[in-house]
C-alpha atoms as a PDB file:
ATOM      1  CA  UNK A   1     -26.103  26.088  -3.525  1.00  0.00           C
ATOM      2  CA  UNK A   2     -25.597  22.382  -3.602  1.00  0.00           C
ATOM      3  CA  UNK A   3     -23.012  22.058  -5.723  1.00  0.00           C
ATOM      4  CA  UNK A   4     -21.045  25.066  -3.375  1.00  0.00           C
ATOM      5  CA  UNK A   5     -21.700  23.143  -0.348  1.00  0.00           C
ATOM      6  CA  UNK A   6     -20.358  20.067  -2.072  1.00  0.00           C
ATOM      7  CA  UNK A   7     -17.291  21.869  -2.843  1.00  0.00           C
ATOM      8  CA  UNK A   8     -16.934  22.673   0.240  1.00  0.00           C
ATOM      9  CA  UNK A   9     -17.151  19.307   1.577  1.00  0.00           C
ATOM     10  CA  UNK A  10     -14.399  18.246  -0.992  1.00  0.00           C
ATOM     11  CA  UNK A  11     -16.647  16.810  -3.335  1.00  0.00           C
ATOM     12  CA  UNK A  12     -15.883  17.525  -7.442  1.00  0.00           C
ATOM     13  CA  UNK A  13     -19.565  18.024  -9.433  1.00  0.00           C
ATOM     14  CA  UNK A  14     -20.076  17.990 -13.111  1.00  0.00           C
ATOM     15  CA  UNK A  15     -19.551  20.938 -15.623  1.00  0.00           C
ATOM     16  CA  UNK A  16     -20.316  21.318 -19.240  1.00  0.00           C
ATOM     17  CA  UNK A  17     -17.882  21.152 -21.802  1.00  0.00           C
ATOM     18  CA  UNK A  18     -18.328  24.365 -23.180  1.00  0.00           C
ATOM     19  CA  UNK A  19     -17.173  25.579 -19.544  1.00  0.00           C
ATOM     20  CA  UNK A  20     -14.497  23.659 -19.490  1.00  0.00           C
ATOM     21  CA  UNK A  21     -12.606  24.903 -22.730  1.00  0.00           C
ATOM     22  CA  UNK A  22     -13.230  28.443 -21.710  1.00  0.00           C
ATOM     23  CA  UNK A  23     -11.572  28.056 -18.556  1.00  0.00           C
ATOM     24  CA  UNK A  24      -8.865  25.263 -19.070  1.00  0.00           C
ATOM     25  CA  UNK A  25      -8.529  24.939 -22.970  1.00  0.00           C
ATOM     26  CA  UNK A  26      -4.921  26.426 -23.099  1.00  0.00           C
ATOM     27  CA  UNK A  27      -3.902  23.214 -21.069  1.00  0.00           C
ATOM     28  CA  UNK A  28      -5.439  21.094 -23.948  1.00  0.00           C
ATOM     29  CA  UNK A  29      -2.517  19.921 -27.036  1.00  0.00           C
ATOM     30  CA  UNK A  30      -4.013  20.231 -30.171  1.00  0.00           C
ATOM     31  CA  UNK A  31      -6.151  18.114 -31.824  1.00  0.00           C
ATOM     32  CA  UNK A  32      -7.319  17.394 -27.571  1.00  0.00           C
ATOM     33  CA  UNK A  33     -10.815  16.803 -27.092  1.00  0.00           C
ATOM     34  CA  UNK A  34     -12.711  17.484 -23.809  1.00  0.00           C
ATOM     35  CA  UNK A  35     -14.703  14.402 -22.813  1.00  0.00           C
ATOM     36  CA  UNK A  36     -16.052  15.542 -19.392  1.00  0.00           C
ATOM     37  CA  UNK A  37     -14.740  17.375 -16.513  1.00  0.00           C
ATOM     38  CA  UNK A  38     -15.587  18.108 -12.801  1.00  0.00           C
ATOM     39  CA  UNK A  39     -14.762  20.960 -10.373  1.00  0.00           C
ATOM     40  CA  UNK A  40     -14.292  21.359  -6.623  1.00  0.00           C
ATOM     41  CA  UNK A  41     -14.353  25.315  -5.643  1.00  0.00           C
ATOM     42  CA  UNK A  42     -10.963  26.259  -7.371  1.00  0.00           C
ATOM     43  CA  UNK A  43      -9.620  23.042  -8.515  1.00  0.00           C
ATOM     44  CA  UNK A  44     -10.489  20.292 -11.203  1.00  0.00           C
ATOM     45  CA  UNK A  45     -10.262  17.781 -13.002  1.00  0.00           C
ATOM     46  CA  UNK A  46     -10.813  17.168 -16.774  1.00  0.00           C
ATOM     47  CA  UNK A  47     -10.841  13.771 -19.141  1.00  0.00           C
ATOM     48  CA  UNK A  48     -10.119  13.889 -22.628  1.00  0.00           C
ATOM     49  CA  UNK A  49      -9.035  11.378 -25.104  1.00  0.00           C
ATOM     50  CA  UNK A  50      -5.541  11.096 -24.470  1.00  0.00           C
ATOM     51  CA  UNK A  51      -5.077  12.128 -20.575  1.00  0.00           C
ATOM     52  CA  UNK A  52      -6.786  13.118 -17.194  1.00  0.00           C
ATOM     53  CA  UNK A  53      -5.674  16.452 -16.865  1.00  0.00           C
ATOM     54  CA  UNK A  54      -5.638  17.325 -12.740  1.00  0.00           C
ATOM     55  CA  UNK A  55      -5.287  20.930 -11.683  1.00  0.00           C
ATOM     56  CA  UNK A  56      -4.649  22.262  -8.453  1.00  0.00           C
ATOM     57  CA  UNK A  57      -5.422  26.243  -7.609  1.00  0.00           C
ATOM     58  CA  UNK A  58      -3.049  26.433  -4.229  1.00  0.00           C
ATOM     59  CA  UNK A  59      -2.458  29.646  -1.890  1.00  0.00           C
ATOM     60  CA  UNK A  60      -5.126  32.052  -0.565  1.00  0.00           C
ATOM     61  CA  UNK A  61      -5.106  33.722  -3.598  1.00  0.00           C
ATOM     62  CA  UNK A  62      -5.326  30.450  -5.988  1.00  0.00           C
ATOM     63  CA  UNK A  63      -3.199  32.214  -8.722  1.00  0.00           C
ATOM     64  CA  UNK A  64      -0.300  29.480  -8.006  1.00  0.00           C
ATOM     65  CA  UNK A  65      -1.264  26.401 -10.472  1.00  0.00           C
ATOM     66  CA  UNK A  66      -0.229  23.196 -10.552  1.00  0.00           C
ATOM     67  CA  UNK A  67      -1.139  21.216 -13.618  1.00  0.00           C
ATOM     68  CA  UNK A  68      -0.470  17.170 -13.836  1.00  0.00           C
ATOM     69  CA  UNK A  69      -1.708  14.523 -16.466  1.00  0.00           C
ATOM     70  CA  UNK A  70      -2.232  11.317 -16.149  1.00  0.00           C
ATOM     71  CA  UNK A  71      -2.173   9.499 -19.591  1.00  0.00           C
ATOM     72  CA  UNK A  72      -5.098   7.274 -20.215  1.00  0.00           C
ATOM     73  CA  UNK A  73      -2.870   4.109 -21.313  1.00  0.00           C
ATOM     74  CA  UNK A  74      -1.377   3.835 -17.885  1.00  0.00           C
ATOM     75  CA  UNK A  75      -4.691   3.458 -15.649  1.00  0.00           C
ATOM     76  CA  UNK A  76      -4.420  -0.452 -15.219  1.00  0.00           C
ATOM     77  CA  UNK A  77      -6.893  -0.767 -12.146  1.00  0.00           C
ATOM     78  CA  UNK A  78     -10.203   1.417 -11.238  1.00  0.00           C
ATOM     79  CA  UNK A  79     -12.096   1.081  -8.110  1.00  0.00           C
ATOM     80  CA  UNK A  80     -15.776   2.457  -6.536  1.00  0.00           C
ATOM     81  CA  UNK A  81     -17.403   2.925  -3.684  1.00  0.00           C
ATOM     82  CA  UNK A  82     -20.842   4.304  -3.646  1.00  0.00           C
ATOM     83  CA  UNK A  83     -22.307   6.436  -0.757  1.00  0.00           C
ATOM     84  CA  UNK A  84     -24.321   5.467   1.925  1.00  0.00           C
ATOM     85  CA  UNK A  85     -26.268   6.876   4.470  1.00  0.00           C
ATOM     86  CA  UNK A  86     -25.569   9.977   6.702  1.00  0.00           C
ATOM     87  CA  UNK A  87     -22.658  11.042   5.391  1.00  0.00           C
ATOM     88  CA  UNK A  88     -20.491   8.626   3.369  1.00  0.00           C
ATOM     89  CA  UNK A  89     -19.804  10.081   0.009  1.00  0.00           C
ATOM     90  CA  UNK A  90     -18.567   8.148  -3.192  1.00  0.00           C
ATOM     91  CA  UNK A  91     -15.340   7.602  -4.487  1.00  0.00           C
ATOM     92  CA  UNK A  92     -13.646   6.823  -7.766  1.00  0.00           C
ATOM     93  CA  UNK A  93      -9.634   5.655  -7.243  1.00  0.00           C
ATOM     94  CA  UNK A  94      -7.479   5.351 -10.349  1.00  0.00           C
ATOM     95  CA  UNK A  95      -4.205   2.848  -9.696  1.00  0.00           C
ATOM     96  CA  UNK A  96      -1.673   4.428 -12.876  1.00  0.00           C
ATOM     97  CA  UNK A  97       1.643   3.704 -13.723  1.00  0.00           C
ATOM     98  CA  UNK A  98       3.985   6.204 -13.578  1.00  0.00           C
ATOM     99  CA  UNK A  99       6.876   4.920 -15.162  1.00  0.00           C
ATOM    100  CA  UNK A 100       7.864   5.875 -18.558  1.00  0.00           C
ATOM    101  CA  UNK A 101       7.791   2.630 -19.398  1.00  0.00           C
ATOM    102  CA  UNK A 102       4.927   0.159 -18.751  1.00  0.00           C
ATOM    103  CA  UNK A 103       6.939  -3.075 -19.856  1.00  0.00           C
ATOM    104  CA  UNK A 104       9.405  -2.991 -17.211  1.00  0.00           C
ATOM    105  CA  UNK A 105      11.185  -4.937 -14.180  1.00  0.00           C
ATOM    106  CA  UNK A 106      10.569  -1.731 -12.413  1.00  0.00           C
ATOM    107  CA  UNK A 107       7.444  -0.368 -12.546  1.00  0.00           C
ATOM    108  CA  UNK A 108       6.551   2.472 -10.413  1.00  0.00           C
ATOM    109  CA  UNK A 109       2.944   3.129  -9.644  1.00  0.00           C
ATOM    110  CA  UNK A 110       0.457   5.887  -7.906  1.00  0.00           C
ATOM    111  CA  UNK A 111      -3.173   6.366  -7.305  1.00  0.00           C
ATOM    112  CA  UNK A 112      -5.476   9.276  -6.817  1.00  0.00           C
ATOM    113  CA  UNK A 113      -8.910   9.039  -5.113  1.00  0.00           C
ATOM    114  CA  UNK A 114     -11.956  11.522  -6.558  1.00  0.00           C
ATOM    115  CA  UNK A 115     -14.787  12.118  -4.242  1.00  0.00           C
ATOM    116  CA  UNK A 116     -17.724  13.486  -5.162  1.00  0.00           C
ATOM    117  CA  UNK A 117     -21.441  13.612  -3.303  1.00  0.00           C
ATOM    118  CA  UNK A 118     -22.982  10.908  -2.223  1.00  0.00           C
ATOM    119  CA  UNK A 119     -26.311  11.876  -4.607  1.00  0.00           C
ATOM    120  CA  UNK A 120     -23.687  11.295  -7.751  1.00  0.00           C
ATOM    121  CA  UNK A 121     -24.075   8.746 -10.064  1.00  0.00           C
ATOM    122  CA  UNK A 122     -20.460   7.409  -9.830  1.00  0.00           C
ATOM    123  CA  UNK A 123     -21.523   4.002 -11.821  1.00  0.00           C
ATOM    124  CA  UNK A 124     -20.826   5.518 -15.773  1.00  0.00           C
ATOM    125  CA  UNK A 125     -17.369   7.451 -14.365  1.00  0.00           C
ATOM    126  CA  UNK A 126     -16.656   3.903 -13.315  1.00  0.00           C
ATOM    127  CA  UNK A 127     -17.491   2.135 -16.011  1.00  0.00           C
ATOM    128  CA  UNK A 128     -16.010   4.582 -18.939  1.00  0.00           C
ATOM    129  CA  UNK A 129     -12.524   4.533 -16.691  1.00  0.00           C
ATOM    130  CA  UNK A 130     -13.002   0.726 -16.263  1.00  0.00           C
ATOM    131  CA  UNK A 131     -13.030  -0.091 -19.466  1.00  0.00           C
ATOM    132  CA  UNK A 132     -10.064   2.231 -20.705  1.00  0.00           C
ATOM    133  CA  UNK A 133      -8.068   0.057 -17.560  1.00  0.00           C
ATOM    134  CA  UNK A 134      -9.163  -3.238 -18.953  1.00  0.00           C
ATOM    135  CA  UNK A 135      -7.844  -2.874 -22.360  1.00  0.00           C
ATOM    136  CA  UNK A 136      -4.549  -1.478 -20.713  1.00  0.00           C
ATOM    137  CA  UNK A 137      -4.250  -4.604 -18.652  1.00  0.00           C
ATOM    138  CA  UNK A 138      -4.717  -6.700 -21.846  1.00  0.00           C
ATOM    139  CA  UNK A 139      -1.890  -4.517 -24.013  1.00  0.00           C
ATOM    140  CA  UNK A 140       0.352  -4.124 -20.783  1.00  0.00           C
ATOM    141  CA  UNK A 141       0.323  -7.938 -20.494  1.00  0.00           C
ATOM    142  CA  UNK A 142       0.375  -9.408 -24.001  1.00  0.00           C
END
């Protein structure tokens, strides 16, 4: 019941990897590996070693997909906020380039905000996705 009411409150929760790649494993390339994943009610979004893979269930119906990836090597900034009282839930935002190419004059850049409840240990999310955006600073940069 908790992690429904969580979904309904916009908030992703964890789900094994076995229930991942039963569900989503025809949007994995080969040789893709599932590293974790989280779901809302319909939609979710799954790391593996190459990408974030971010897919959206729209209409009433949710048979319309929309599928997006955001490669790993262009995360270049991560930031967190943990929850705190009443309310306030935490929140994981990626900054990502979306150029094609990261050594440019013209870079263009996004960034997408997870939420999940404010009972959710956000701090190993962080730090996994921190690190990946560290080392991409340091190539990006060189």
């Amino acid at each position: 019941m908790g992690n429904f009411l969580g979904g309904l409150l916009g908030n992703y929760s964890e789900v094994t990897i076995p229930e991942l790649k039963s569900q989503y494993g025809a949007y994995l390339m080969p040789q893709e590996e599932i590293q974790m994943g989280f779901k809302l009610i319909r939609d979710a979004f799954i790391i593996t070693d190459d990408r974030l893979i971010l897919i959206d269930h729209q209409g009433a119906t949710g048979k319309k997909t929309r599928v997006a990836s955001i490669h790993l090597s262009s995360i270049y900034e991560v930031t967190m906020e943990t929850g705190g009282t009443g309310f306030d839930d935490c929140e994981v935002t990626l900054h990502y380039i979306t150029s094609p190419y990261h050594k440019s004059n013209n870079l263009q850049i996004a960034f997408y905000k997870f939420e999940f409840g404010k009972k959710f240990n956000v701090q190993p999310l962080y730090t996994a996705l921190l690190s990946i955006a560290h080392d991409n600073y340091k190539r990006i940069n060189s």
